[in-house]
C-alpha atoms as a PDB file:
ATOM      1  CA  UNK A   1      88.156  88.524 111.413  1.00  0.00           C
ATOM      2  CA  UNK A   2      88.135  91.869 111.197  1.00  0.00           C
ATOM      3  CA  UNK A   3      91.074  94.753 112.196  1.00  0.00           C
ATOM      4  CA  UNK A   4      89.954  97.446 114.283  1.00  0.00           C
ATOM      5  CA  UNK A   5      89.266 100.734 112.176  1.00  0.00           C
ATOM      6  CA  UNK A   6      88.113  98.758 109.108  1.00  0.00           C
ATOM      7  CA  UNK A   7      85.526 100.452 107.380  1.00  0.00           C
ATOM      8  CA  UNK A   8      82.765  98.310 106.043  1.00  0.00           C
ATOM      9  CA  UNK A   9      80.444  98.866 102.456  1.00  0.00           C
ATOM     10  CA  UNK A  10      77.347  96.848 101.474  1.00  0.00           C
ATOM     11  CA  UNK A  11      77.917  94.781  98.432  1.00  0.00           C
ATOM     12  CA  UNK A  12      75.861  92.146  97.070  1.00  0.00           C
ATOM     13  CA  UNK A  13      74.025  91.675 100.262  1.00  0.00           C
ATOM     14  CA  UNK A  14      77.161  91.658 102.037  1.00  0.00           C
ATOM     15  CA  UNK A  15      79.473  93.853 104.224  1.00  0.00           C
ATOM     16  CA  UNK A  16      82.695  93.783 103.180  1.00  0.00           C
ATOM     17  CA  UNK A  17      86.277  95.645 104.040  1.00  0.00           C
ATOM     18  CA  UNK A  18      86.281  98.910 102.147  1.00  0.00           C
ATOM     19  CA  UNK A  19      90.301  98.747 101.799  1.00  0.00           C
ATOM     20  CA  UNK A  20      90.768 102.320 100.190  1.00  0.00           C
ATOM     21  CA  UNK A  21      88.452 103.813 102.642  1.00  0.00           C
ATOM     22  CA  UNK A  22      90.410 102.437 105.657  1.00  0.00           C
ATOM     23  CA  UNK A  23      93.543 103.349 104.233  1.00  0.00           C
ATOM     24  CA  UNK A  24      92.336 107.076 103.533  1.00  0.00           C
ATOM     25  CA  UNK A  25      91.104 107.064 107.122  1.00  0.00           C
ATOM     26  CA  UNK A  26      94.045 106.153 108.495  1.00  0.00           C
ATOM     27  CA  UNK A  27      96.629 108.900 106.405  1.00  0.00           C
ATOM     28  CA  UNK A  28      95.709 111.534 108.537  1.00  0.00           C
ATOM     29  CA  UNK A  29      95.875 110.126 111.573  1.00  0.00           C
ATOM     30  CA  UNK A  30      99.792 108.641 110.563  1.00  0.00           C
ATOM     31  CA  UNK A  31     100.405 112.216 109.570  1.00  0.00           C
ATOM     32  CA  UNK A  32     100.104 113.852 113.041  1.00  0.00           C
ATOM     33  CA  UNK A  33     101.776 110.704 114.482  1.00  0.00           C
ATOM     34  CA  UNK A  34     104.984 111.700 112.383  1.00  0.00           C
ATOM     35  CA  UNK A  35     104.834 115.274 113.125  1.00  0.00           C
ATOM     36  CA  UNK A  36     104.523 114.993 116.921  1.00  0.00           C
ATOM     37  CA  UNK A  37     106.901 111.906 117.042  1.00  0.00           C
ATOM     38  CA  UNK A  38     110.215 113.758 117.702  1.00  0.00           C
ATOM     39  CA  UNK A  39     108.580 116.197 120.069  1.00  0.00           C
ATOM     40  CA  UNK A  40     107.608 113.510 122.418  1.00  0.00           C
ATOM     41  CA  UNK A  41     109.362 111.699 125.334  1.00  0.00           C
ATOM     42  CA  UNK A  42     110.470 108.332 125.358  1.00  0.00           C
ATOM     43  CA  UNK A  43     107.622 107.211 127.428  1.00  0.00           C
ATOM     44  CA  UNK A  44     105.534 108.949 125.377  1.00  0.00           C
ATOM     45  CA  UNK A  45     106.433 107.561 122.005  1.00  0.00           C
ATOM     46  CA  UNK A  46     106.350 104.509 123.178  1.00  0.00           C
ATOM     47  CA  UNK A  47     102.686 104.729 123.780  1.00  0.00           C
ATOM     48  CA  UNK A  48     102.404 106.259 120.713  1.00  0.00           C
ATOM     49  CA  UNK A  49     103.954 103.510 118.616  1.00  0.00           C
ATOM     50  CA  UNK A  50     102.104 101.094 120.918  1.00  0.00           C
ATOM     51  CA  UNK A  51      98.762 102.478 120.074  1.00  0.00           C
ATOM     52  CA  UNK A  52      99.203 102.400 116.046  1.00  0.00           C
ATOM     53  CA  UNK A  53     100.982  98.956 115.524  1.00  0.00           C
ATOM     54  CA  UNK A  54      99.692  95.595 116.230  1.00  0.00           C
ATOM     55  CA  UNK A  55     102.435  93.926 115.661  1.00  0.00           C
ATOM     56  CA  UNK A  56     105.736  93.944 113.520  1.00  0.00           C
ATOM     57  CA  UNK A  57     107.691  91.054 111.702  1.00  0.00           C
ATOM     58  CA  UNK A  58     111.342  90.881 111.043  1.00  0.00           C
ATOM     59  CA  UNK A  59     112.623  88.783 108.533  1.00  0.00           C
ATOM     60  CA  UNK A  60     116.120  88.167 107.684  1.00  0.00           C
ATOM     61  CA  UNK A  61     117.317  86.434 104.699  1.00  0.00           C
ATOM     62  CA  UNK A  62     121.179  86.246 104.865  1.00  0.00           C
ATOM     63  CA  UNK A  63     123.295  85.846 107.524  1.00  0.00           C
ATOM     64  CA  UNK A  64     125.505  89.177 107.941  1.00  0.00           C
ATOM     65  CA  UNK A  65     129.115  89.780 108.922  1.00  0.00           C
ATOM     66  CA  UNK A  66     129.437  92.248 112.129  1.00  0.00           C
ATOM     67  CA  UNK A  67     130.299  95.861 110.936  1.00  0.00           C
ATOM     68  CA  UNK A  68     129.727  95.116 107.326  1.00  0.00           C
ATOM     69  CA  UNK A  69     127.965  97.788 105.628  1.00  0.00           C
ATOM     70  CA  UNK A  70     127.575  95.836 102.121  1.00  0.00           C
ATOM     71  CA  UNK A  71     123.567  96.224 100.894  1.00  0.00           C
ATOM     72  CA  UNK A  72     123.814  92.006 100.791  1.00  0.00           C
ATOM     73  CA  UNK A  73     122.855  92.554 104.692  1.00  0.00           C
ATOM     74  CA  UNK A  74     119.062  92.931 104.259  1.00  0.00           C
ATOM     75  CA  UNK A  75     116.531  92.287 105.815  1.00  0.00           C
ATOM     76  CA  UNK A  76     111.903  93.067 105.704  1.00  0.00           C
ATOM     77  CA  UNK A  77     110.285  94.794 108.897  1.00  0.00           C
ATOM     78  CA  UNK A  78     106.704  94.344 108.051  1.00  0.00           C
ATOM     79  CA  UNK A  79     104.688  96.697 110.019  1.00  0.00           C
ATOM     80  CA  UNK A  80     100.946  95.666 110.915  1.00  0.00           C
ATOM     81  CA  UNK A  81      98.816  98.882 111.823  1.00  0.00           C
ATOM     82  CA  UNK A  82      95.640  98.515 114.257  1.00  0.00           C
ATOM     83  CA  UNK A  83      94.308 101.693 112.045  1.00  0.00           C
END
């Protein structure tokens, strides 16, 4: 399946994913998202944040102690990006 803003090349007889491409494509755009980000509204960022990620997973490994600030208390957002 593929992720909107994927840019394809023809290989082999085949279209595939040009991963490099897409990600060049998509540094500009993530560029003006950070440098309007703090001028927006709430509503507004939002929508912006909305618009760029698809979805986001948390994961948590360890089990953390309320107001602890030790570095043990990790934890992975991974971001997925619809660009």
């Amino acid at each position: 399946m593929l992720k909107y803003g994927c840019i394809l090349k023809f290989e082999n007889g085949v279209y595939v994913v040009d991963e490099l491409e897409t990600k060049r494509k998509a540094i500009p755009i993530l560029e003006k998202c950070v440098n309007e980000y703090y001028t927006l509204s709430t509503e507004d960022k939002h929508k912006l944040l909305c618009a760029i990620i698809d979805k986001i997973v948390y994961e948590k490994s360890q089990r953390g102690k309320r107001g602890a600030t030790d570095i043990n208390n990790s934890f992975v957002l991974e971001l997925f990006l619809k660009i």
